[in-house]
C-alpha atoms as a PDB file:
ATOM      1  CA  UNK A   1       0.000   0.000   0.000  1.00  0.00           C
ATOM      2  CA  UNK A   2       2.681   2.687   0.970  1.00  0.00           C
ATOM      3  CA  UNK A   3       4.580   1.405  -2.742  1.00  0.00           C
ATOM      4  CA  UNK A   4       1.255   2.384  -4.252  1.00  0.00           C
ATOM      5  CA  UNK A   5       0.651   6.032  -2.326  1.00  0.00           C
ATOM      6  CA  UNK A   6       4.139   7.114  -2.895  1.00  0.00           C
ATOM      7  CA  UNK A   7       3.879   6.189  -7.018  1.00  0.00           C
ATOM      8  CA  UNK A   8       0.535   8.728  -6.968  1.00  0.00           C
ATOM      9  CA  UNK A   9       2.141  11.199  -5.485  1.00  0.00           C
ATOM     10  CA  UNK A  10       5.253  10.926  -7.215  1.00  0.00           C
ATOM     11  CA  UNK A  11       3.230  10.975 -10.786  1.00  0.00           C
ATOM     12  CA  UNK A  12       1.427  13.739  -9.033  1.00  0.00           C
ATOM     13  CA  UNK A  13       4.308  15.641  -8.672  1.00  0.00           C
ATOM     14  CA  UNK A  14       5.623  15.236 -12.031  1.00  0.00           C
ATOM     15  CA  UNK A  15       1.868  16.270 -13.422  1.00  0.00           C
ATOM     16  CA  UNK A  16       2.341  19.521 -11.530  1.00  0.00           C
ATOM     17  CA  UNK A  17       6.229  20.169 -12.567  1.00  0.00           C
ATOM     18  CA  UNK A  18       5.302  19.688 -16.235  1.00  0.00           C
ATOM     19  CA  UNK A  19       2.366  21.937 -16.070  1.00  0.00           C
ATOM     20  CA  UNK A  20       4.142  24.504 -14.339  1.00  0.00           C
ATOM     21  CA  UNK A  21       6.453  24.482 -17.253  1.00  0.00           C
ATOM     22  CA  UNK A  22       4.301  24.745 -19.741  1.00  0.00           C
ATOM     23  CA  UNK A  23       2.735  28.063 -18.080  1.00  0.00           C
ATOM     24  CA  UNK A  24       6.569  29.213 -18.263  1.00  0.00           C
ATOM     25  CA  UNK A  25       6.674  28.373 -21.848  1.00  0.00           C
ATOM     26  CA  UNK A  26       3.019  29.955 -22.896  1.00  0.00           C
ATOM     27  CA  UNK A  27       4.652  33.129 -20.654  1.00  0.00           C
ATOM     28  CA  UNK A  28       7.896  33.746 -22.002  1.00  0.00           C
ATOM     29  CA  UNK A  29       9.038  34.445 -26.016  1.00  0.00           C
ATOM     30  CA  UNK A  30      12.692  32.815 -25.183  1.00  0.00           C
ATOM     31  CA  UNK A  31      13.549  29.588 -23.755  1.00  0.00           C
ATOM     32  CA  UNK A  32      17.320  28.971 -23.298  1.00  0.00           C
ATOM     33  CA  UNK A  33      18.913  25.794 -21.929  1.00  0.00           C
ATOM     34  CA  UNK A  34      21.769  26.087 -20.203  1.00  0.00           C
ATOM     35  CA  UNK A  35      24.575  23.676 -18.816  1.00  0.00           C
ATOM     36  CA  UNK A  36      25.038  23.080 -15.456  1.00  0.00           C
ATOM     37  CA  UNK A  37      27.821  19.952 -15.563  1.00  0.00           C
ATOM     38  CA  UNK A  38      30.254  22.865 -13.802  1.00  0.00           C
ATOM     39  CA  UNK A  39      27.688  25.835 -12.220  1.00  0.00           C
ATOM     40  CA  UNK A  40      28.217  24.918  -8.878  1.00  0.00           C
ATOM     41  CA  UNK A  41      24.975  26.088  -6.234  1.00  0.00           C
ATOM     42  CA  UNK A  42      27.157  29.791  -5.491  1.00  0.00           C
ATOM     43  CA  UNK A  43      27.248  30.419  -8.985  1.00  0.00           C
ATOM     44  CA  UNK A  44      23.450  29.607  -9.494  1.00  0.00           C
ATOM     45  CA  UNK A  45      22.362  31.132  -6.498  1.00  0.00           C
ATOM     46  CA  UNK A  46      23.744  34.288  -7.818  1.00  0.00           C
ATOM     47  CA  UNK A  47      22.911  34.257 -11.196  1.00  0.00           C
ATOM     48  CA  UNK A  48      18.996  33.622  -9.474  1.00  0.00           C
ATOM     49  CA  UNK A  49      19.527  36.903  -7.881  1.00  0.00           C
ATOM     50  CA  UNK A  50      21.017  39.235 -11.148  1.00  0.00           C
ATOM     51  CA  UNK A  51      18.427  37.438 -13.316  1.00  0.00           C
ATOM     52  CA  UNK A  52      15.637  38.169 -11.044  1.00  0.00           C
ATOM     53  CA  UNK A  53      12.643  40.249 -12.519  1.00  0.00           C
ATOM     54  CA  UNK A  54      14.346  39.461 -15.861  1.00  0.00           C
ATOM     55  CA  UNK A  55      14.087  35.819 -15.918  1.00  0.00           C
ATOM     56  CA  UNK A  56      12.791  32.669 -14.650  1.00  0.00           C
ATOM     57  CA  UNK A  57      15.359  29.432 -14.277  1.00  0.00           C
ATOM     58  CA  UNK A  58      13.994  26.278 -13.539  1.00  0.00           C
ATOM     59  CA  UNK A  59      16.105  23.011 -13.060  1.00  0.00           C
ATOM     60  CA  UNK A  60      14.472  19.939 -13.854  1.00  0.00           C
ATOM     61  CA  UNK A  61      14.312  16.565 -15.660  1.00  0.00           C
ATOM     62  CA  UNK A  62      15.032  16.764 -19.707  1.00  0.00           C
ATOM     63  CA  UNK A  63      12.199  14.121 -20.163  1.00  0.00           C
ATOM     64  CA  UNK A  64       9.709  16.318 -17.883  1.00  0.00           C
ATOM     65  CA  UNK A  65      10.623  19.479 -19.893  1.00  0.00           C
ATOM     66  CA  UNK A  66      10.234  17.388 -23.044  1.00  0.00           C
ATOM     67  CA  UNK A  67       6.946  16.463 -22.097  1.00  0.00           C
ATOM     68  CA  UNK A  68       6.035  19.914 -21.218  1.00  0.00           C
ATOM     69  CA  UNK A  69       7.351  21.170 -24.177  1.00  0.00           C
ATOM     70  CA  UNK A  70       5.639  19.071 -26.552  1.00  0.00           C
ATOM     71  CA  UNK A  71       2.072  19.439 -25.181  1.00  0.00           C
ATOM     72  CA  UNK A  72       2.620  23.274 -24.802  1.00  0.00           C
ATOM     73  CA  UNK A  73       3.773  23.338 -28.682  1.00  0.00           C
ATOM     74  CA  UNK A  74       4.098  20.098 -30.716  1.00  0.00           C
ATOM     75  CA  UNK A  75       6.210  17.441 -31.666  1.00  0.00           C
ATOM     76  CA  UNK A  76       7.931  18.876 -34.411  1.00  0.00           C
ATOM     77  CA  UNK A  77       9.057  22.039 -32.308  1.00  0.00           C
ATOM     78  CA  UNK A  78      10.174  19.490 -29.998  1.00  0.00           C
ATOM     79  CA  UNK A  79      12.893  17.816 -32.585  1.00  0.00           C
ATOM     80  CA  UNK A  80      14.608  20.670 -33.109  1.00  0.00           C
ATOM     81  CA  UNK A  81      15.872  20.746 -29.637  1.00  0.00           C
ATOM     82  CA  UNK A  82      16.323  16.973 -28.748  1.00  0.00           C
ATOM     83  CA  UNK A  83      19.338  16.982 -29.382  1.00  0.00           C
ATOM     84  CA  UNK A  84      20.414  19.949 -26.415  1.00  0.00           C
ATOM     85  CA  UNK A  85      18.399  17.759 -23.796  1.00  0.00           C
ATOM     86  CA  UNK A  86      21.174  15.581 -22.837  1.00  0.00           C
ATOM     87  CA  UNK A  87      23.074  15.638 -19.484  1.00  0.00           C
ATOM     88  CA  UNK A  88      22.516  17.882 -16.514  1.00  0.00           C
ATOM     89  CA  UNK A  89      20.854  20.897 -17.968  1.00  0.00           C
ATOM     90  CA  UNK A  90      18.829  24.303 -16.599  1.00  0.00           C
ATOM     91  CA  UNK A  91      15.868  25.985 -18.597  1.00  0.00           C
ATOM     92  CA  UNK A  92      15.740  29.615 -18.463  1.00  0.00           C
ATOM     93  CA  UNK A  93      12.636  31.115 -19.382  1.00  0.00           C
ATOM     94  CA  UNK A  94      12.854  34.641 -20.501  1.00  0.00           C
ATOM     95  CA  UNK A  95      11.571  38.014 -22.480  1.00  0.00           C
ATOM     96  CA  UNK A  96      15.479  39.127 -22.848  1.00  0.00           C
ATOM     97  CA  UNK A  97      17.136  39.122 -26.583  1.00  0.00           C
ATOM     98  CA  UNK A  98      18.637  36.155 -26.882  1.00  0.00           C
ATOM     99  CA  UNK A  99      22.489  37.676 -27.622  1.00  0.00           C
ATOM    100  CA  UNK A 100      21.562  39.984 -24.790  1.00  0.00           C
ATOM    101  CA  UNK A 101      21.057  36.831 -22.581  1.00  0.00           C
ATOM    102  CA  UNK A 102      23.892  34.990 -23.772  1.00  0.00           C
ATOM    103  CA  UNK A 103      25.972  38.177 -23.303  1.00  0.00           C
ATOM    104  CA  UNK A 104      24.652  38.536 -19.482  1.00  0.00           C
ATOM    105  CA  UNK A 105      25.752  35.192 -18.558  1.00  0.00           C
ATOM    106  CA  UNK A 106      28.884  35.511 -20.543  1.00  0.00           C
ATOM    107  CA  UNK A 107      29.558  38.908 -18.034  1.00  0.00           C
ATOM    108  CA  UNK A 108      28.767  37.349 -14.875  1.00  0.00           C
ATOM    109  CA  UNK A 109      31.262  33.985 -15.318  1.00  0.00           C
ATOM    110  CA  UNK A 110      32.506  33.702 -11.525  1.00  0.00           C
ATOM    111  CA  UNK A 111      36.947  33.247 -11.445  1.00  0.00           C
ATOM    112  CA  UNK A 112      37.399  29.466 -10.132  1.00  0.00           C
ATOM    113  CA  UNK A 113      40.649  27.443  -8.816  1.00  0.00           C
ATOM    114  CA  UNK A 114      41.959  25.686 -11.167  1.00  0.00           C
ATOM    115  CA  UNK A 115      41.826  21.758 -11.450  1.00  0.00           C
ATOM    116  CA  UNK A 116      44.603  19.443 -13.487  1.00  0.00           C
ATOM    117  CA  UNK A 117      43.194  18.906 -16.856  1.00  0.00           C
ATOM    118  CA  UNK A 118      41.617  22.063 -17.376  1.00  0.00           C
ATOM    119  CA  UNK A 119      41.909  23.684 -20.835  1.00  0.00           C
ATOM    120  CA  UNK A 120      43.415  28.025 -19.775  1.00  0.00           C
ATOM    121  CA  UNK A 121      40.467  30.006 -21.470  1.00  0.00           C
ATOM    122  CA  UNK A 122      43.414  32.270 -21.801  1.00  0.00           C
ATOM    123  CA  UNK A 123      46.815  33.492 -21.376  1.00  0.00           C
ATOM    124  CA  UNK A 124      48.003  32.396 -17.711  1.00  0.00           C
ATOM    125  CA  UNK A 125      50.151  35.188 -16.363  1.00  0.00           C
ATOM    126  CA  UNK A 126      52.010  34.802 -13.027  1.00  0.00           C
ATOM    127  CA  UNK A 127      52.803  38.456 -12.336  1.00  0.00           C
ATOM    128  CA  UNK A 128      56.272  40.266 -11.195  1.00  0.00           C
ATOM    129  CA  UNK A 129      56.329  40.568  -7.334  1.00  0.00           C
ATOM    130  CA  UNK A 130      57.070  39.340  -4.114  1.00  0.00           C
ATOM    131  CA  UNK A 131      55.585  36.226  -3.429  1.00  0.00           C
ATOM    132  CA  UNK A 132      55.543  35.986   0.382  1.00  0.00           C
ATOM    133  CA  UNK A 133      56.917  32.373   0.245  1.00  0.00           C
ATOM    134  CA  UNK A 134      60.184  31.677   1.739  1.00  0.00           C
ATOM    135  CA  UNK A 135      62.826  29.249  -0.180  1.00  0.00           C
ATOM    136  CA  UNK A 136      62.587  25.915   0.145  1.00  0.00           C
ATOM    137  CA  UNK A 137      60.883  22.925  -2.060  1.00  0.00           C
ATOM    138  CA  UNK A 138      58.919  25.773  -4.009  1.00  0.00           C
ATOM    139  CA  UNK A 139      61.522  26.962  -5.708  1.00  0.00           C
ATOM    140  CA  UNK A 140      61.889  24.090  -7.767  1.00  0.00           C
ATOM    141  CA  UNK A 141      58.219  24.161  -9.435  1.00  0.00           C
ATOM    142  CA  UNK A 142      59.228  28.120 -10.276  1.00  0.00           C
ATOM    143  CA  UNK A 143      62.255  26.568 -11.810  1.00  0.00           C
ATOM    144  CA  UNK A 144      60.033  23.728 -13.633  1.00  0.00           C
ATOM    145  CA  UNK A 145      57.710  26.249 -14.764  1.00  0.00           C
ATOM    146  CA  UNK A 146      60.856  28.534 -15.948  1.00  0.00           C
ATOM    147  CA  UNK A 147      59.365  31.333 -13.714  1.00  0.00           C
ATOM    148  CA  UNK A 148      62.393  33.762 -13.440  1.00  0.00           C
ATOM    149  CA  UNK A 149      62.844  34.149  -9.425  1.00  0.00           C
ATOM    150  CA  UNK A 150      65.490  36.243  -6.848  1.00  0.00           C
ATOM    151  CA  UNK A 151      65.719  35.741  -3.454  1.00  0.00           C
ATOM    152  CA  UNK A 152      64.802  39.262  -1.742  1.00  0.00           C
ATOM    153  CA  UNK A 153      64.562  39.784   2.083  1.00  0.00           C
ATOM    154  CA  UNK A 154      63.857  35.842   2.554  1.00  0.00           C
ATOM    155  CA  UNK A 155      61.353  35.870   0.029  1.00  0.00           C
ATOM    156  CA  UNK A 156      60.509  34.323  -3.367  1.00  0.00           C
ATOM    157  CA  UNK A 157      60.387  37.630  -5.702  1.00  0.00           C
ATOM    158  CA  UNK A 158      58.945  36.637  -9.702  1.00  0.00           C
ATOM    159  CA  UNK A 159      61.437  39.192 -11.522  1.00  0.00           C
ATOM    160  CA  UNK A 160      58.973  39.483 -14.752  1.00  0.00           C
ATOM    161  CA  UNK A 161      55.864  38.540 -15.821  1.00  0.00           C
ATOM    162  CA  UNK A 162      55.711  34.815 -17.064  1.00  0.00           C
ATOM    163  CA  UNK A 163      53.330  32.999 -19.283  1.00  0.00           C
ATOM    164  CA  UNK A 164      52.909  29.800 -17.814  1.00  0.00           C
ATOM    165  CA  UNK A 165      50.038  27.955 -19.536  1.00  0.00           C
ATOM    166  CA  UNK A 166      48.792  29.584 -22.954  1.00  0.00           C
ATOM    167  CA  UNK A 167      45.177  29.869 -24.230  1.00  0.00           C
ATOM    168  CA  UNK A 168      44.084  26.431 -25.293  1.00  0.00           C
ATOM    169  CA  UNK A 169      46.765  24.186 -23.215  1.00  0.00           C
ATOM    170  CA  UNK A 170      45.993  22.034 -20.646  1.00  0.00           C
ATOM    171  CA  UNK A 171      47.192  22.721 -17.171  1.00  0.00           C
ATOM    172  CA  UNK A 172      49.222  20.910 -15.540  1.00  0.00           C
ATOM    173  CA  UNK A 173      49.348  19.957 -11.538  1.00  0.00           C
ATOM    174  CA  UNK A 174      52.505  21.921 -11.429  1.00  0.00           C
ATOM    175  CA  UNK A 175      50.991  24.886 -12.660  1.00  0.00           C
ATOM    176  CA  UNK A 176      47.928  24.309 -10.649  1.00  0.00           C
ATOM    177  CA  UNK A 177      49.835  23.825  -7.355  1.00  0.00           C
ATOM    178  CA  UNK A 178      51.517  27.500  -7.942  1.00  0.00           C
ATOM    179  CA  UNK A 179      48.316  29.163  -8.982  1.00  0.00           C
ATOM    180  CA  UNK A 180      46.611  27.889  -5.837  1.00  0.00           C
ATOM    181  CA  UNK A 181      49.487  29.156  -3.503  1.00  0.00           C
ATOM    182  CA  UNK A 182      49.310  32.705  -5.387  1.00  0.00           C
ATOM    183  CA  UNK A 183      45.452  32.911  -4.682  1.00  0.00           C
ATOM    184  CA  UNK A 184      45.010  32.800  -8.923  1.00  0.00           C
ATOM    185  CA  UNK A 185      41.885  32.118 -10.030  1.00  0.00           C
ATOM    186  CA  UNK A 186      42.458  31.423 -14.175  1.00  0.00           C
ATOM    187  CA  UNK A 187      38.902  29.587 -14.498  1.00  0.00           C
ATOM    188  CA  UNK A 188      35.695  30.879 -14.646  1.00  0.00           C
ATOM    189  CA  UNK A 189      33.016  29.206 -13.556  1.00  0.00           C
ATOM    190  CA  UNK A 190      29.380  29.766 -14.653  1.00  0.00           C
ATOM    191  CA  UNK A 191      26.077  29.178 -16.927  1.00  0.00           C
ATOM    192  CA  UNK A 192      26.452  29.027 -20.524  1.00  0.00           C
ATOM    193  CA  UNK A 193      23.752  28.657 -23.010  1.00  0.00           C
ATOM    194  CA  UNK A 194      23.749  25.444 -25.196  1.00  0.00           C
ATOM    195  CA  UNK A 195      21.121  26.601 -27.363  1.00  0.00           C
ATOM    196  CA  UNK A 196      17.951  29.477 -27.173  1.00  0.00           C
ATOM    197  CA  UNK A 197      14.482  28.346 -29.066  1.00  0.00           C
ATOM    198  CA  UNK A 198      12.128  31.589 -29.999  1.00  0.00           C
ATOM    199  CA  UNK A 199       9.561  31.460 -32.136  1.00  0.00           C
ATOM    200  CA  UNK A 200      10.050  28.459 -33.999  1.00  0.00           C
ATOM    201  CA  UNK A 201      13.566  29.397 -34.291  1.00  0.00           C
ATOM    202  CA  UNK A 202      16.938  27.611 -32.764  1.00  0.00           C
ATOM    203  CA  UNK A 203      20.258  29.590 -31.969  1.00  0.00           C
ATOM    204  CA  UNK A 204      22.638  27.330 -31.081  1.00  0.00           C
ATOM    205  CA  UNK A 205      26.007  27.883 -28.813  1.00  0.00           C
ATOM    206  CA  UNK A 206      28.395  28.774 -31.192  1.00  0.00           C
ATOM    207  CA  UNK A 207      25.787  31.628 -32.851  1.00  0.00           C
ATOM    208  CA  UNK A 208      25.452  32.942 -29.992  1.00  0.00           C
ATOM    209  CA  UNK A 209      28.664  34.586 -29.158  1.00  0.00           C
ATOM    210  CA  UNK A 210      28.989  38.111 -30.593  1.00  0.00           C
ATOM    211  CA  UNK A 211      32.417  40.128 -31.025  1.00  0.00           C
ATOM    212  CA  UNK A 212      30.761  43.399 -29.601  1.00  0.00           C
ATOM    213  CA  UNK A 213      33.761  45.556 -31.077  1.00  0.00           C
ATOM    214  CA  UNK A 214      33.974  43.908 -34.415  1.00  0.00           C
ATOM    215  CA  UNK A 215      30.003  44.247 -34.769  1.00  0.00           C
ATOM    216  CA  UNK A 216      29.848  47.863 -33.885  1.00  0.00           C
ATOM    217  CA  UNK A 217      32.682  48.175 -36.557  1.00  0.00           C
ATOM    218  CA  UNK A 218      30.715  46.747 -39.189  1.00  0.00           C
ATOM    219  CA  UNK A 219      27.474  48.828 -38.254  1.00  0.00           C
ATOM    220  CA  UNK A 220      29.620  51.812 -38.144  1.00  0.00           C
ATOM    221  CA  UNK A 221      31.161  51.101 -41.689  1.00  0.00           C
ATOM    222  CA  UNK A 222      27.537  50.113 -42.847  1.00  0.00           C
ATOM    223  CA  UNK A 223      26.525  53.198 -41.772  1.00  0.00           C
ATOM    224  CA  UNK A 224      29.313  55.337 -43.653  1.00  0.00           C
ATOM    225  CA  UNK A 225      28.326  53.318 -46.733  1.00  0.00           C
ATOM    226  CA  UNK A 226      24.705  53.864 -46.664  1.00  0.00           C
ATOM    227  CA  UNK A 227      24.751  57.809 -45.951  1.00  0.00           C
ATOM    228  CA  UNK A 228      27.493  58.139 -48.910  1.00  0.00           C
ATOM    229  CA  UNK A 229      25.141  56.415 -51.026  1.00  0.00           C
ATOM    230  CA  UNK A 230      21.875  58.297 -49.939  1.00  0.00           C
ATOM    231  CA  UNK A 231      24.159  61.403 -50.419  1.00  0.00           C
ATOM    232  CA  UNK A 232      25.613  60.606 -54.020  1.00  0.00           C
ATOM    233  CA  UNK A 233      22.022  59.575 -55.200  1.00  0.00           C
ATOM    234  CA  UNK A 234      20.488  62.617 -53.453  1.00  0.00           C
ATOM    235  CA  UNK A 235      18.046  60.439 -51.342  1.00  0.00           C
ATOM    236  CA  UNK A 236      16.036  62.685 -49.304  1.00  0.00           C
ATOM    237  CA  UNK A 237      15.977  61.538 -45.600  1.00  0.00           C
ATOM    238  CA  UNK A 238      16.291  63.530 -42.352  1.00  0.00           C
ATOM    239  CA  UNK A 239      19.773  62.771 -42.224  1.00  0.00           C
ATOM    240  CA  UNK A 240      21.062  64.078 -45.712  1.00  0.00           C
ATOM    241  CA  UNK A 241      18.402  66.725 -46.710  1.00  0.00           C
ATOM    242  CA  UNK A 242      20.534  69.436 -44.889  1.00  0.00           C
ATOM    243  CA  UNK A 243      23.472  68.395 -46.818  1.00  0.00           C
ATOM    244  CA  UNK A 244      21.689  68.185 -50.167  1.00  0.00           C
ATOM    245  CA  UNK A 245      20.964  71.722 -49.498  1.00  0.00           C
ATOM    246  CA  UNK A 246      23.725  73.235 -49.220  1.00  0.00           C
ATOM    247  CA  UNK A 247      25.319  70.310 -52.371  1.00  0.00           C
ATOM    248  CA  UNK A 248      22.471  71.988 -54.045  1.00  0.00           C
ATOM    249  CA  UNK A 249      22.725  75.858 -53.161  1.00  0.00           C
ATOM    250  CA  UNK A 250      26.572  75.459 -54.055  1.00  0.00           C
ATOM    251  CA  UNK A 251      25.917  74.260 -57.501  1.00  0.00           C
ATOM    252  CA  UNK A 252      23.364  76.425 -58.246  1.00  0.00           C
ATOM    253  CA  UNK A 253      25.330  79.131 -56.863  1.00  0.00           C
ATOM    254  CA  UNK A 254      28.536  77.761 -59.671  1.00  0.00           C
ATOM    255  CA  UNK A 255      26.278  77.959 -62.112  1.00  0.00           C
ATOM    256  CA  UNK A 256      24.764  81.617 -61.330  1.00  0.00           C
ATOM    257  CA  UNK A 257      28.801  83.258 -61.453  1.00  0.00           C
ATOM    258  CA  UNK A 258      29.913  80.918 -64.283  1.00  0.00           C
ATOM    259  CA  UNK A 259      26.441  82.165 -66.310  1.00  0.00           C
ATOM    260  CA  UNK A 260      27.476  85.264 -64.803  1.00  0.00           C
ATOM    261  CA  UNK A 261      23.499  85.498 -63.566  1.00  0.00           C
ATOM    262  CA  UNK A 262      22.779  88.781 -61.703  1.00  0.00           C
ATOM    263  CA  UNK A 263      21.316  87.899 -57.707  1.00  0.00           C
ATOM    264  CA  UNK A 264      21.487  89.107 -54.191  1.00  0.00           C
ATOM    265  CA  UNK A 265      24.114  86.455 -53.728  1.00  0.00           C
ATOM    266  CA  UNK A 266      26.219  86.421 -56.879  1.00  0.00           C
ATOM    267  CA  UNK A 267      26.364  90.195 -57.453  1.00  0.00           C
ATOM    268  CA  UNK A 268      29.238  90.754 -54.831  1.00  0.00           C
ATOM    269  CA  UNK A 269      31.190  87.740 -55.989  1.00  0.00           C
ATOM    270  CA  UNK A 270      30.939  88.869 -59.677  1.00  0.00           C
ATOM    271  CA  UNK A 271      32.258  92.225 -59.217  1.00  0.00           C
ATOM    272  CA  UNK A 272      34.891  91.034 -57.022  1.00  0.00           C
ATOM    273  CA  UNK A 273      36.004  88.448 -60.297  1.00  0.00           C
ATOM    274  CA  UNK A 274      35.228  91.617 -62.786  1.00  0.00           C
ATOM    275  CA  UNK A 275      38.140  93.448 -60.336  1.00  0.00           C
ATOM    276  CA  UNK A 276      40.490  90.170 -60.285  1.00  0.00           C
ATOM    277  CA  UNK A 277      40.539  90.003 -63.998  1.00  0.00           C
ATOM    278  CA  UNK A 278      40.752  93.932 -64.907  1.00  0.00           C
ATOM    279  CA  UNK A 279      43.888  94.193 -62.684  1.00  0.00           C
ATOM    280  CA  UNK A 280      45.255  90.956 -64.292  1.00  0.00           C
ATOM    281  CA  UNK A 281      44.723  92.417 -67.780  1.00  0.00           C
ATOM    282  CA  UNK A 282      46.153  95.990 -66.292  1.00  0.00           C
ATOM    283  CA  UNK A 283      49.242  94.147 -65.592  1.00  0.00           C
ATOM    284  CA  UNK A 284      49.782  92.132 -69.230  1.00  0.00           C
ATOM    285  CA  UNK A 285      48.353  95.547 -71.331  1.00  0.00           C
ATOM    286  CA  UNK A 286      51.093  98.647 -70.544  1.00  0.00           C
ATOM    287  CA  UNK A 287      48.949 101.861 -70.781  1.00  0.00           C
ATOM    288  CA  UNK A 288      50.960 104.481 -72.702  1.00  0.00           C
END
């Protein structure tokens, strides 16, 4: 009997997780799902906090948010992100761009220990400086690591800055052991997005990721390009009338002096070109 009344309430529960899911998905235009095989419970329970009011993040079951997601849509939505629901995931329901979100939780990666193994998301610097440590067996992984060392005041001193791992490598134990006396944190530790689904639509991982400086170059060149050909094809818009304008008084001022075309405006300039050429000619014609 007590087998029997914990299966209800156990398919009870799961009724009201995949319903509750469903109102998330009805709710909100954007539904990422994000990886959680290294967001440890700090990381999440802060991203909970600088997400909150912007989004909703739910951990759960791929096959309950499967379910969910198939009777709040269809099938055929569903296929297109099968393939994301595999291992320990979190769905983030949200109104935020999808870039935007991607960006936020880019931002907010929290620096981590590091672990043997792990591949240096970039350069790994250990920095000029006094150490604090005092010789002994240390100095031999500075040596191993080729970090240039003194001894200063009883003290390990690092005389320059010195790569020790580059972007890409793996890092070693040594490496790791150093870092970890030094207090440096190369890792960072966080969400990221395996893929976003938004009306109909899915951006995966590696589309994305946006290079914020090169994109703002391009708009900014696209920009150039556009108002240079609005301006050489006199397109009238708010932004090149005033410059037509004055394209257009100047030519039609050109044309008044070389017509030699009596106005307001050209009468000055005339006279003053009438003077020009009468003292030229005074100068080539001697007057007897």
């Amino acid at each position: 009997m007590a087998i029997a009344i914990t299966a209800v309430k156990s398919k009870e529960k799961k009724a009201k997780i995949i319903n509750e899911i469903k109102e998330y998905i009805k709710k909100y235009n954007i539904i990422g799902i994000g990886d959680l095989t290294k967001v440890g419970s700090h990381e999440l329970q802060l991203l909970r906090s600088k997400l909150r009011g912007k989004a909703f993040m739910k951990v759960t079951k791929n096959t309950l948010f499967g379910i969910a997601f198939k009777q709040a849509l269809s099938d055929k939505e569903y296929e297109k992100l099968k393939q994301f629901l595999q291992g320990q995931n979190i769905f983030i329901f949200t109104d935020m761009n999808p870039f935007e979100l991607s960006l936020f939780l880019e931002r907010n990666m929290v620096p981590s220990e590091a672990k043997p193994g792990d591949i240096a998301p970039a350069d790994i610097i250990i920095p000029a400086g006094n150490t604090g440590f005092a010789p002994g067996p240390i100095l031999s992984k500075f040596g191993k690591l080729k970090i240039p060392t003194k001894i200063e005041e009883g003290a390990i001193v690092v005389t320059k800055d010195t790569i020790i791992v580059k972007k890409g490598e793996a890092i070693s134990s040594d490496a790791v052991e150093i870092l970890n006396k030094l207090g440096i944190k190369p890792m960072l530790k966080g969400l990221t997005l395996k893929a976003v689904y938004f009306n109909g639509h899915v951006i995966t991982k590696e589309n994305l990721k946006i290079d914020l400086e090169n994109t703002k170059k391009q708009i900014q060149e696209g920009y150039i390009s556009a108002f240079n050909l609005a301006i050489n094809s006199a397109y009238p818009i708010k932004e090149t009338i005033p410059i037509l304008i004055n394209i257009a008084h100047s030519n039609a001022l050109n044309l008044a002096l070389n017509a030699s075309i009596l106005t307001k405006e050209t009468l000055p300039l005339l006279l003053a070109i009438a003077e020009t050429r009468a003292k030229t000619l005074a100068k080539l014609v001697p007057i007897n």
